[in-house]
N, C-alpha and C. Protein backbone atom coordinates (compact mmCIF):
# COMPACT_ATOMS: atom_id res chain seq x y z
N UNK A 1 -110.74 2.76 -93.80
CA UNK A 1 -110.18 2.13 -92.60
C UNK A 1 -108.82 2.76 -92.33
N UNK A 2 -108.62 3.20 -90.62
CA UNK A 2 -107.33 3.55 -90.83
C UNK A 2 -105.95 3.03 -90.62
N UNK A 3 -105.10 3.63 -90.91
CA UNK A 3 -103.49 2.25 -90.99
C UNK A 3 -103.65 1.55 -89.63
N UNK A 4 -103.95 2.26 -88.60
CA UNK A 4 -104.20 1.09 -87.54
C UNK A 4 -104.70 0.42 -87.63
N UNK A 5 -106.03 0.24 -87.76
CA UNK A 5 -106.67 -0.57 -88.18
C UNK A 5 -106.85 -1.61 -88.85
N UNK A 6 -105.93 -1.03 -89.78
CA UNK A 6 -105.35 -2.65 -90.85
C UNK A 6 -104.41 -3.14 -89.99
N UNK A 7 -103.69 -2.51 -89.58
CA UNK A 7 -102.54 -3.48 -89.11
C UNK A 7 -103.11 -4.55 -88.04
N UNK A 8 -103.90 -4.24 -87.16
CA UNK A 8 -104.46 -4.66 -86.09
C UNK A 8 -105.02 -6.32 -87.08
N UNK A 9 -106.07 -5.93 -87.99
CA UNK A 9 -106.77 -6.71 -88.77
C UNK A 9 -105.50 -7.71 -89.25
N UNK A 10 -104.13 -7.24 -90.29
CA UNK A 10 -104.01 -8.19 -90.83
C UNK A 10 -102.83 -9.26 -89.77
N UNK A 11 -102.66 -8.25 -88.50
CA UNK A 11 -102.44 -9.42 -87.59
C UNK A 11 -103.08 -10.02 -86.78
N UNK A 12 -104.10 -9.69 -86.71
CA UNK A 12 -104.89 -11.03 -86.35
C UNK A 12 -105.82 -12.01 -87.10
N UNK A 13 -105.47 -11.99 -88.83
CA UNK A 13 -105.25 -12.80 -89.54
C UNK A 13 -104.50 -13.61 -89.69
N UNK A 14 -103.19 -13.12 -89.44
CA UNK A 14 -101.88 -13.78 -89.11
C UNK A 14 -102.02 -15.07 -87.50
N UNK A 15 -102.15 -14.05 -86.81
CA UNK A 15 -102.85 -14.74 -85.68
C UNK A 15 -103.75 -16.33 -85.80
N UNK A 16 -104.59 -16.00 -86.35
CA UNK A 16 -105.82 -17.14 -86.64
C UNK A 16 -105.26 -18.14 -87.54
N UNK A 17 -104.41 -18.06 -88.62
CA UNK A 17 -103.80 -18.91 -89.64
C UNK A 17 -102.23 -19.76 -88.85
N UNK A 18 -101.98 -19.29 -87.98
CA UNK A 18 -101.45 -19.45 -87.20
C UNK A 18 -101.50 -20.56 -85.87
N UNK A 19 -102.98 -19.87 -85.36
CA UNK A 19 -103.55 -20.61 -84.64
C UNK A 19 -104.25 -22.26 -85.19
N UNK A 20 -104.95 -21.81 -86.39
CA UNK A 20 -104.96 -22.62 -87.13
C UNK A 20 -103.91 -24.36 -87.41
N UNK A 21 -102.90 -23.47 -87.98
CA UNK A 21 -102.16 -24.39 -88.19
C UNK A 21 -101.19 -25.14 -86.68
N UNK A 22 -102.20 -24.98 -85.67
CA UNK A 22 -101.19 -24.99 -84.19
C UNK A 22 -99.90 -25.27 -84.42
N UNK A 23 -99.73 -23.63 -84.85
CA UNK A 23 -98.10 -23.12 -84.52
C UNK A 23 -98.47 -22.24 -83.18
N UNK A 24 -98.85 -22.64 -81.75
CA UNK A 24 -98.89 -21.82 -80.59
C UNK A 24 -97.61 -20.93 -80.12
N UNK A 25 -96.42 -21.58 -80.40
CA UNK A 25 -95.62 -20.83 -80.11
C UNK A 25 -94.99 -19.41 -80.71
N UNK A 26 -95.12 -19.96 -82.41
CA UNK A 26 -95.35 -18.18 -82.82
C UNK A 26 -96.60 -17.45 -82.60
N UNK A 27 -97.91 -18.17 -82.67
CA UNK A 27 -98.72 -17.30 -81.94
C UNK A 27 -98.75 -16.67 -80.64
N UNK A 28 -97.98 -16.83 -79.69
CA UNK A 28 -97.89 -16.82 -78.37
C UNK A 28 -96.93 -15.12 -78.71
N UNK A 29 -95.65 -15.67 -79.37
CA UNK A 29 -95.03 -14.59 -80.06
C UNK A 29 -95.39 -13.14 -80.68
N UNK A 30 -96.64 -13.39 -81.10
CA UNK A 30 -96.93 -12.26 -81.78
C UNK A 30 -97.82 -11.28 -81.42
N UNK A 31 -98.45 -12.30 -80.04
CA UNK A 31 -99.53 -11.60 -79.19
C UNK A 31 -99.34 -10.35 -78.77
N UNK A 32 -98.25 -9.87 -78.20
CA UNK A 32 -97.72 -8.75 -77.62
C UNK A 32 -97.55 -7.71 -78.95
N UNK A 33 -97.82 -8.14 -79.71
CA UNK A 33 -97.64 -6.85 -81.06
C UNK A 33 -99.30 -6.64 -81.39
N UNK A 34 -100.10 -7.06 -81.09
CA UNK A 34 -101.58 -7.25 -81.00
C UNK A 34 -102.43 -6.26 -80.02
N UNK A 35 -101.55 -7.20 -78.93
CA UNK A 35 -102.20 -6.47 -77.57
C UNK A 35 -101.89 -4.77 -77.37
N UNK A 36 -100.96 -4.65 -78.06
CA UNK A 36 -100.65 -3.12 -77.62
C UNK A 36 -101.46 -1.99 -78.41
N UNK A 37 -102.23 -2.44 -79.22
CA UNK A 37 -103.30 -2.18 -79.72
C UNK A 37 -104.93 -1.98 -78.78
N UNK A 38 -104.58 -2.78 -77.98
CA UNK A 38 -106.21 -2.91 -77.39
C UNK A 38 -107.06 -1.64 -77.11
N UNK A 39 -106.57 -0.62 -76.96
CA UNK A 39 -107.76 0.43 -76.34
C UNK A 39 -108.20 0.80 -77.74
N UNK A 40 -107.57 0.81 -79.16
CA UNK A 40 -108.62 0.38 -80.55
C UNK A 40 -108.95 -0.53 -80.90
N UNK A 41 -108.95 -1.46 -80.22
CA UNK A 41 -109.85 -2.58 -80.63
C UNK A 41 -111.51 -2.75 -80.39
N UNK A 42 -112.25 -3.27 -81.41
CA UNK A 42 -113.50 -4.14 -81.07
C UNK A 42 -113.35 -4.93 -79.96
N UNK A 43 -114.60 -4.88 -79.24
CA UNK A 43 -114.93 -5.90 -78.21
C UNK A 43 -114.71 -7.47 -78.98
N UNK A 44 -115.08 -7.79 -80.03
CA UNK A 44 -114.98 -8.83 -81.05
C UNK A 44 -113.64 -8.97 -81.23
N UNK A 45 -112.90 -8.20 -81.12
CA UNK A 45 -111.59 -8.89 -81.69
C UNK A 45 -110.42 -9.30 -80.39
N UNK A 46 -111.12 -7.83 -79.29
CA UNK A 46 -110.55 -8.59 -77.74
C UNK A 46 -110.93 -9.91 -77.64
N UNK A 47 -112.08 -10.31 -77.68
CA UNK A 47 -112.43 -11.50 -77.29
C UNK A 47 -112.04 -12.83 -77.87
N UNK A 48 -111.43 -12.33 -79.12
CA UNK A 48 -110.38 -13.41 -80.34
C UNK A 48 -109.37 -13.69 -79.43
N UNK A 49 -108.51 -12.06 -78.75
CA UNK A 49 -107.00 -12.16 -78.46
C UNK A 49 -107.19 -13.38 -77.29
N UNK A 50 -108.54 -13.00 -76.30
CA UNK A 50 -108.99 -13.49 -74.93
C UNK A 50 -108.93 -14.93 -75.30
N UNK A 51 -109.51 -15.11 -75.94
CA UNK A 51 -109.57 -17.12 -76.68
C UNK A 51 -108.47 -17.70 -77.02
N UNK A 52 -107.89 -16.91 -77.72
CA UNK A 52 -106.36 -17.38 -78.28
C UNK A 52 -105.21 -17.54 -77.13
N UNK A 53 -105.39 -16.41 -75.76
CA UNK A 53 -104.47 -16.59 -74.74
C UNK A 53 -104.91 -18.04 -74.08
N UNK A 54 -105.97 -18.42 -73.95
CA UNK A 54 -107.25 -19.54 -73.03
C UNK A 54 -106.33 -20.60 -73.95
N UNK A 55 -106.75 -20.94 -75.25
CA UNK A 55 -106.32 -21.93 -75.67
C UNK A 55 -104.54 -22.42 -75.87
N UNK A 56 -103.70 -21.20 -75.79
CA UNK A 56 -102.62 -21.65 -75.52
C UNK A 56 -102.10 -21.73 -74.64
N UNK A 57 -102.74 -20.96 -73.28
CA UNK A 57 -102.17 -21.87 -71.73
C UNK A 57 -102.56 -22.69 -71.76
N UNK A 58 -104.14 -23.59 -72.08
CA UNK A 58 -104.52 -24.81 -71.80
C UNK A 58 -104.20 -25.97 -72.64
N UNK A 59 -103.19 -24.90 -73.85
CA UNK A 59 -102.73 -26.14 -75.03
C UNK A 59 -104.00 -26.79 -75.68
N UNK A 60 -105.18 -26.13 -75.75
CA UNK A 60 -106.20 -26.43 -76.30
C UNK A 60 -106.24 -26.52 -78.05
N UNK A 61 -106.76 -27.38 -78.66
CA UNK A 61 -107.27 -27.70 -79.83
C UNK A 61 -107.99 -26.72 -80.45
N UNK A 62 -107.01 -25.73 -81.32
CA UNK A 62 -108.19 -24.37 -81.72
C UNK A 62 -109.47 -24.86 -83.27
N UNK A 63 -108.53 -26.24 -83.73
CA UNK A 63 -109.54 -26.44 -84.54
C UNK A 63 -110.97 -27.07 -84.44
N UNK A 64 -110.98 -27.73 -83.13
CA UNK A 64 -111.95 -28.25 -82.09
C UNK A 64 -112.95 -27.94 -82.22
């Protein structure tokens, strides 16, 4: 796997444990270090970032 690749991965581990624990506002924070990644990303993992933006404009319940 390459260093991008991890990095991408272990922040959006970070991301999810995060989300998890609805801390939205550092997740909200960290998005932009994520996103600048996207043209290597999986369709699968866009669609994480895509959920994670949904649920913190709507202040949604990610453990739901």
């Amino acid at each position: 796997m390459s260093a991008i690749r991890q990095k991408i991965e272990a922040r959006l581990d970070e991301l999810e444990a995060l989300m998890k624990a609805k801390n939205y506002a550092e997740a909200e924070e960290l998005l932009p270090s994520i996103t600048k990644f996207a043209s290597v990303m999986t369709d699968e993992q866009r669609d994480f970032l895509n959920a994670v933006r949904f649920a913190i404009a709507e202040n949604l319940d990610w453990t739901a």
